[in-house]
C-alpha atoms as a PDB file:
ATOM      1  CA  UNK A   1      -4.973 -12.332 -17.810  1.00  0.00           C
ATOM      2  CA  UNK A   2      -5.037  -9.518 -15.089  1.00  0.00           C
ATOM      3  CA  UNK A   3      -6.730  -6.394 -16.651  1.00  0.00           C
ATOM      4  CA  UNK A   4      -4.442  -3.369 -15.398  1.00  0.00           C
ATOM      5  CA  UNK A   5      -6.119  -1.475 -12.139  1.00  0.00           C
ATOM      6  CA  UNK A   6      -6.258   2.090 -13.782  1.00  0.00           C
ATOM      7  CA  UNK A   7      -9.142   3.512 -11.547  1.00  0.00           C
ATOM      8  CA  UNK A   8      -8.559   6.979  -9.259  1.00  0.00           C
ATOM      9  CA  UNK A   9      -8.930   5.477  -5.995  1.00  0.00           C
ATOM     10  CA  UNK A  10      -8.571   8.840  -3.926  1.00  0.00           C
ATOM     11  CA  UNK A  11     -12.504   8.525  -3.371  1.00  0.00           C
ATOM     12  CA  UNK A  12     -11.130   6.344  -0.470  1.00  0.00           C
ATOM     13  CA  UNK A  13     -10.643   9.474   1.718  1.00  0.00           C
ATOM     14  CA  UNK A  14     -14.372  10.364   1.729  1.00  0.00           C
ATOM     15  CA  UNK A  15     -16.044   6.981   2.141  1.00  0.00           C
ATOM     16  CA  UNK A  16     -15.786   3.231   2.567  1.00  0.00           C
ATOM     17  CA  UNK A  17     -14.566   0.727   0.623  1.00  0.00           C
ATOM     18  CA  UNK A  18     -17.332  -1.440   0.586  1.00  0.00           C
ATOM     19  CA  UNK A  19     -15.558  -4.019  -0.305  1.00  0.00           C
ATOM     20  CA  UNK A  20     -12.650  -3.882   1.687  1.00  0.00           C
ATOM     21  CA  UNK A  21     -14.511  -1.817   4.511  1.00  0.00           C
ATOM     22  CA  UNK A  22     -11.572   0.778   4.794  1.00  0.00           C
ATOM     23  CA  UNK A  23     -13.111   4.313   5.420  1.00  0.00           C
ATOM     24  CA  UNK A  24     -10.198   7.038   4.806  1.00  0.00           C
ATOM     25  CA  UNK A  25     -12.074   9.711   5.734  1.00  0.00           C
ATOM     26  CA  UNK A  26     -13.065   8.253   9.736  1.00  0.00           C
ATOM     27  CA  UNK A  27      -9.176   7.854  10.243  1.00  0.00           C
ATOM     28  CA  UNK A  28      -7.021  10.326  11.553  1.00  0.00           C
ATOM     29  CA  UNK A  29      -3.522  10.417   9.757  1.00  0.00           C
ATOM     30  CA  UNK A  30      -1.448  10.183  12.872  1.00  0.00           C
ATOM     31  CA  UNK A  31      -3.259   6.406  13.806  1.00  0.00           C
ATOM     32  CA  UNK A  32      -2.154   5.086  10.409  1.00  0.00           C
ATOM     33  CA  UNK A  33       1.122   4.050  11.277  1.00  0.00           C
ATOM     34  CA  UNK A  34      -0.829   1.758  13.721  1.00  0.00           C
ATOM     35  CA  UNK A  35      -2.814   0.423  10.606  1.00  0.00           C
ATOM     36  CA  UNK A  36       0.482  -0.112   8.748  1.00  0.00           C
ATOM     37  CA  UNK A  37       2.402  -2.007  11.479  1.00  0.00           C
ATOM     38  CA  UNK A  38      -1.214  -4.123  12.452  1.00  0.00           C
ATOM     39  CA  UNK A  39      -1.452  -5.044   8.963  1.00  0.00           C
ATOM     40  CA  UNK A  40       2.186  -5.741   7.958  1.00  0.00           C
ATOM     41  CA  UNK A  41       2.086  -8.281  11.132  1.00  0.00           C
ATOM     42  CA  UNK A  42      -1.553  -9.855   9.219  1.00  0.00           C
ATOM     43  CA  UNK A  43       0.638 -10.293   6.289  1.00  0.00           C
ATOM     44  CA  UNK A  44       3.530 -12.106   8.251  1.00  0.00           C
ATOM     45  CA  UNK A  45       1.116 -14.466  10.146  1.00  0.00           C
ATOM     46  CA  UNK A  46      -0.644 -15.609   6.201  1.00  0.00           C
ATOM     47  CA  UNK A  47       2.989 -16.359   5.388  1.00  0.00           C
ATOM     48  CA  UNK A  48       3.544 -18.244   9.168  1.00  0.00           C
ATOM     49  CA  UNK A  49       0.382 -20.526   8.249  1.00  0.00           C
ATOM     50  CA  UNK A  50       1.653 -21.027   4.245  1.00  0.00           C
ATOM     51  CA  UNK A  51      -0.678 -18.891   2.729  1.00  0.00           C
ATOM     52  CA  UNK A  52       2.109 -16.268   0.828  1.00  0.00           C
ATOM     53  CA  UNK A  53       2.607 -18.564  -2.109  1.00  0.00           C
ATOM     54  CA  UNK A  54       3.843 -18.085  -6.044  1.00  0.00           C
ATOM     55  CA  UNK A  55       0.866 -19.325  -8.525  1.00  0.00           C
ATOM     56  CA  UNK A  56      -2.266 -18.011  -9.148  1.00  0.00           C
ATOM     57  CA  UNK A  57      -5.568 -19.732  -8.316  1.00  0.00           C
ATOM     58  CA  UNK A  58      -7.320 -17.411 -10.500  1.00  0.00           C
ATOM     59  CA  UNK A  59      -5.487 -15.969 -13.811  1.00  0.00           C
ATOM     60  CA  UNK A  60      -7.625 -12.715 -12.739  1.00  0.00           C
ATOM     61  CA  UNK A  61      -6.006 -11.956 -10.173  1.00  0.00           C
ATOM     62  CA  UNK A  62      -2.539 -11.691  -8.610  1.00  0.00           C
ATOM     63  CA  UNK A  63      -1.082 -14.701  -6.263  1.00  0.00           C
ATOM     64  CA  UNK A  64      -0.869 -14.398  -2.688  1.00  0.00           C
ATOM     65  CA  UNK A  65       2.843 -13.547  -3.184  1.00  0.00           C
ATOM     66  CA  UNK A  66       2.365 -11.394  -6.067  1.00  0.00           C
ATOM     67  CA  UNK A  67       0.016  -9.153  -3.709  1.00  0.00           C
ATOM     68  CA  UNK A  68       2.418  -9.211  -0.535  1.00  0.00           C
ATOM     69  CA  UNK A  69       4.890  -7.951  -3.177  1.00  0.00           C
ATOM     70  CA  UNK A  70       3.048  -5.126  -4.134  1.00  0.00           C
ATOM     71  CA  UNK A  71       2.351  -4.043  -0.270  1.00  0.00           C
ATOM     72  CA  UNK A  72       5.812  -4.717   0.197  1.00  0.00           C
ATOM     73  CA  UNK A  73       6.688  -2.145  -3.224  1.00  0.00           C
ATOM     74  CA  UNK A  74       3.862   0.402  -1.639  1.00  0.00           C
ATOM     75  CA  UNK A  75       5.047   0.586   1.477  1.00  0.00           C
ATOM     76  CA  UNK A  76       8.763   1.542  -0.233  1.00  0.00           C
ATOM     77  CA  UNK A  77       7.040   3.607  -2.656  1.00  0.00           C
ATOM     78  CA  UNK A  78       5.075   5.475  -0.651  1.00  0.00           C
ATOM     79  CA  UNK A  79       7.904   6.307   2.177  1.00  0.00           C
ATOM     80  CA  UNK A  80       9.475   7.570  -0.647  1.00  0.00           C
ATOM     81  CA  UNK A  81       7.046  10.101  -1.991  1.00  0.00           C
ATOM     82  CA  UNK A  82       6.909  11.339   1.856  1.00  0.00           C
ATOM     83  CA  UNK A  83      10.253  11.746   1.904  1.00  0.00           C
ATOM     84  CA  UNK A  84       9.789  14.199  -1.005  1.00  0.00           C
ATOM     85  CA  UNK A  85       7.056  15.911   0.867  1.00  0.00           C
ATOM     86  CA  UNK A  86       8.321  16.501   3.776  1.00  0.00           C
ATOM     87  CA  UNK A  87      11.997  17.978   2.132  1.00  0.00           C
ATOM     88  CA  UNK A  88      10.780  19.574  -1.374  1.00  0.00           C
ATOM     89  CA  UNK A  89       8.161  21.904  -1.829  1.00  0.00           C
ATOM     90  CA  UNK A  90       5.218  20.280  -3.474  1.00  0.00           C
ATOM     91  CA  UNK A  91       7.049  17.875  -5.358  1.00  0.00           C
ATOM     92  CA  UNK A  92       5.880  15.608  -8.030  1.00  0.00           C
ATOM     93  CA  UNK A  93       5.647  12.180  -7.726  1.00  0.00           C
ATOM     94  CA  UNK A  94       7.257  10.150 -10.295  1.00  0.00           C
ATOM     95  CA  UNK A  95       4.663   8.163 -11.887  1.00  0.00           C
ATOM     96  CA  UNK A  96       4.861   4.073 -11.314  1.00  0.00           C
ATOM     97  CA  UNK A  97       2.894   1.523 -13.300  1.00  0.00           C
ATOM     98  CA  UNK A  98       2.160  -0.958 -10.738  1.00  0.00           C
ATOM     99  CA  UNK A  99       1.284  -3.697 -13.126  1.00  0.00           C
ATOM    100  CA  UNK A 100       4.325  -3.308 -15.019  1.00  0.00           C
ATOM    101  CA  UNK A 101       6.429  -3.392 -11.704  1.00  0.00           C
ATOM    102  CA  UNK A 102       4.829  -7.001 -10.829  1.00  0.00           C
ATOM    103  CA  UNK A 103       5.918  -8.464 -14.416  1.00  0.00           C
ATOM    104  CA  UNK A 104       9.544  -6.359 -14.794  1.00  0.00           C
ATOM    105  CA  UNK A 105      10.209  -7.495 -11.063  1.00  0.00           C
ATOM    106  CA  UNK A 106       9.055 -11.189 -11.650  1.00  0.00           C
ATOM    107  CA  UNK A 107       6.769 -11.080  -8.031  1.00  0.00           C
ATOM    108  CA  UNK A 108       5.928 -14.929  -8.894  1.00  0.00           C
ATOM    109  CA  UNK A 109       9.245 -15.941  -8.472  1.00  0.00           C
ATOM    110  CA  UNK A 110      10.146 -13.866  -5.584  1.00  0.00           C
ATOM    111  CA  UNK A 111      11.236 -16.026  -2.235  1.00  0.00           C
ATOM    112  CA  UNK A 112       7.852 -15.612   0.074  1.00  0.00           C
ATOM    113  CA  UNK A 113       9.981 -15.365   3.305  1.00  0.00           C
ATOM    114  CA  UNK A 114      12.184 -12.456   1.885  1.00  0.00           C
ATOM    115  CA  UNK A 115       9.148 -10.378   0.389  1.00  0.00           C
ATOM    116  CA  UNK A 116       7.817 -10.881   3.931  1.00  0.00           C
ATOM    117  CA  UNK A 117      11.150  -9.854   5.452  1.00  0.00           C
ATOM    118  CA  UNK A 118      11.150  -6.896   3.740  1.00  0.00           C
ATOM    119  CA  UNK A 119       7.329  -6.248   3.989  1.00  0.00           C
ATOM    120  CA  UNK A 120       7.822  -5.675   7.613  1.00  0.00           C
ATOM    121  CA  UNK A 121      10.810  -3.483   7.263  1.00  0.00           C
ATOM    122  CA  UNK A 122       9.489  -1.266   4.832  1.00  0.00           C
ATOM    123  CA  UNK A 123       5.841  -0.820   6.813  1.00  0.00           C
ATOM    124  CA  UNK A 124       8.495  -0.345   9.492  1.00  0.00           C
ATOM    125  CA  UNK A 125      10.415   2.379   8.209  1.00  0.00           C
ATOM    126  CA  UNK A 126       7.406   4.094   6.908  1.00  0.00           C
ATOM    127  CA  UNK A 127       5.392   3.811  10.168  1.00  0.00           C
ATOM    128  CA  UNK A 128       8.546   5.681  12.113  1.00  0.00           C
ATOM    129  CA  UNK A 129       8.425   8.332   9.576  1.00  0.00           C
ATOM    130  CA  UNK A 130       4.957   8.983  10.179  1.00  0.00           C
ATOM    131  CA  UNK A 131       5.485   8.958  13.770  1.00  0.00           C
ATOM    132  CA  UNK A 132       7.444  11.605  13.311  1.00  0.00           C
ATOM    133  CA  UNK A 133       5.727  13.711  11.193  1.00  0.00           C
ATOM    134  CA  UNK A 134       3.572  16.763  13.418  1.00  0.00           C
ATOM    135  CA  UNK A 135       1.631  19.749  13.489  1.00  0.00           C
ATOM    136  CA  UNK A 136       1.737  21.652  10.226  1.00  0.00           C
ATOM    137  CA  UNK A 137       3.977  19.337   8.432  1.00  0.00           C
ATOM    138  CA  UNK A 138       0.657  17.518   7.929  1.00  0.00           C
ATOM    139  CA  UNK A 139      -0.352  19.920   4.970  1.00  0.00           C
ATOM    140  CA  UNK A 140       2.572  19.657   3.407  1.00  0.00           C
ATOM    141  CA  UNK A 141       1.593  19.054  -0.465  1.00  0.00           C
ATOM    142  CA  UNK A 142       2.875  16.553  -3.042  1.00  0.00           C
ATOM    143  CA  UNK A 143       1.237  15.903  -6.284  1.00  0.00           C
ATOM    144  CA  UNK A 144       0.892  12.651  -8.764  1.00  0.00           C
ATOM    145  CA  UNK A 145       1.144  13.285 -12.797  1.00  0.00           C
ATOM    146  CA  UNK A 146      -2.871  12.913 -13.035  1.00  0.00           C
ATOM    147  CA  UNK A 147      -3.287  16.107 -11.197  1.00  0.00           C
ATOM    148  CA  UNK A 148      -4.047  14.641  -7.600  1.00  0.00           C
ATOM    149  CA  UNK A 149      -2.684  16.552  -4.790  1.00  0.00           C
ATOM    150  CA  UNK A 150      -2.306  15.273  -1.481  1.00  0.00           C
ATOM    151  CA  UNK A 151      -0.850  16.420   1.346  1.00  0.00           C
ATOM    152  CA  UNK A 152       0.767  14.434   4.164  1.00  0.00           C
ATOM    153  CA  UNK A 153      -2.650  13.596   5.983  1.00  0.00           C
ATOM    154  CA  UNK A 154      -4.568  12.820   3.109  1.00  0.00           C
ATOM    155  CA  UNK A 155      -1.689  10.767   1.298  1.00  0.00           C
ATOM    156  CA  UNK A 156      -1.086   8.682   4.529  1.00  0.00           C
ATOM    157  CA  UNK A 157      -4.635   8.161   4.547  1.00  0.00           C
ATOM    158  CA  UNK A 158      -5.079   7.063   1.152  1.00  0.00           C
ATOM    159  CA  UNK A 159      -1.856   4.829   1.427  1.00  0.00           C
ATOM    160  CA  UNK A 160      -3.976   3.359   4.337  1.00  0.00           C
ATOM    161  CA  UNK A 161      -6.440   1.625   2.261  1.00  0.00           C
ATOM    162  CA  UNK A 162      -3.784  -0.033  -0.532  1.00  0.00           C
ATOM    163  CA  UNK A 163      -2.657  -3.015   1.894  1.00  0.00           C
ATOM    164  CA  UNK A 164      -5.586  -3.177   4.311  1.00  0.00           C
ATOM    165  CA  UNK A 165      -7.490  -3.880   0.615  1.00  0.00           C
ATOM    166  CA  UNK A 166      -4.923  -5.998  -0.339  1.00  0.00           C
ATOM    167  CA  UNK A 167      -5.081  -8.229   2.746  1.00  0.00           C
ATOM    168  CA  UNK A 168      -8.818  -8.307   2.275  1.00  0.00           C
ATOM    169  CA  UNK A 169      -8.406  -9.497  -0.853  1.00  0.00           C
ATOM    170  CA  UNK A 170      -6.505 -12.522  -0.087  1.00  0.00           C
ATOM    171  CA  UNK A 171      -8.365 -13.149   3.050  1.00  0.00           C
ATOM    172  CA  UNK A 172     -11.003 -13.248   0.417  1.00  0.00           C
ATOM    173  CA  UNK A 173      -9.796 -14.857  -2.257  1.00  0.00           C
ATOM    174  CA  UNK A 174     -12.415 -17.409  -3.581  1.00  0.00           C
ATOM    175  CA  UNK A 175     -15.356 -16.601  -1.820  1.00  0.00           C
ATOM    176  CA  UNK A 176     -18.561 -14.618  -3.807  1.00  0.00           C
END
């Protein structure tokens, strides 16, 4: 059984991941649409060499396809909450259970080539909206249920981290 993932993982914006070896706070917000399009093209070559597939390997952890899901669901997620930001003033998030999403939403039985399909649109669509953010509309504030606040910067930043992770740990997957 996969324990729910209920730690704060905002310390990602002021150090490495040493697992993953992400570090939020050496990136600047305006290359991480670069990091989202790089890494949504990492996720389309595993699924070009048969590696995004239903069943787990370990019942500790999500498949491969149950983890391109969830980058696929951040990616959406995440546009969304910009979208918020960038037309509402400090808006709060609506709160999303991850782990109940990947059950609800069935990710094991997903089709692999359409969660990749739409993996690369939404890190598409999100990477043009951060294109086209600028200038002050970097500080522009938006806030989760636990208290968090982010603004633009630090939320692209901390989105960052969620699929380069992911992709590490599948790249990973088996090895101590």
């Amino acid at each position: 059984m996969i324990t729910p993932d209920d730690k704060d993982w905002t310390w990602v914006l002021e150090r490495r991941c040493e697992e993953c070896g992400f570090d939020g706070s050496a990136v600047a917000a305006p290359d991480v649409a670069g990091l989202l399009r790089a890494n949504a093209q990492a996720w389309s070559h595993l699924f070009d060499d048969g590696l995004i597939v239903a069943g787990r390997t370990d019942p500790t952890r999500w498949s491969n396809l149950e983890y391109a899901c969830h980058v696929r669901d951040v990616f959406q997620r995440f546009d969304a909450r910009m979208d918020l930001m960038l037309t509402e003033d400090d808006p709060a998030f609506p709160n999303w259970d991850q782990d109940a999403t990947a059950v609800d939403d069935r990710y094991d039985e997903q089709d692999p080539a359409r969660v990749v399909e739409d993996l690369l649109i939404a890190a598409d669509r999100i990477a043009a909206r951060l294109d086209g953010i600028s200038g002050a509309q970097w500080d522009r504030p938006g806030r989760r249920s636990n208290g968090s606040v982010f603004t633009l910067d630090t939320l692209s930043r901390y989105l960052a981290h969620d699929p380069i992770h992911h992709l590490w740990d599948v790249e990973h997957a088996g090895r101590s």
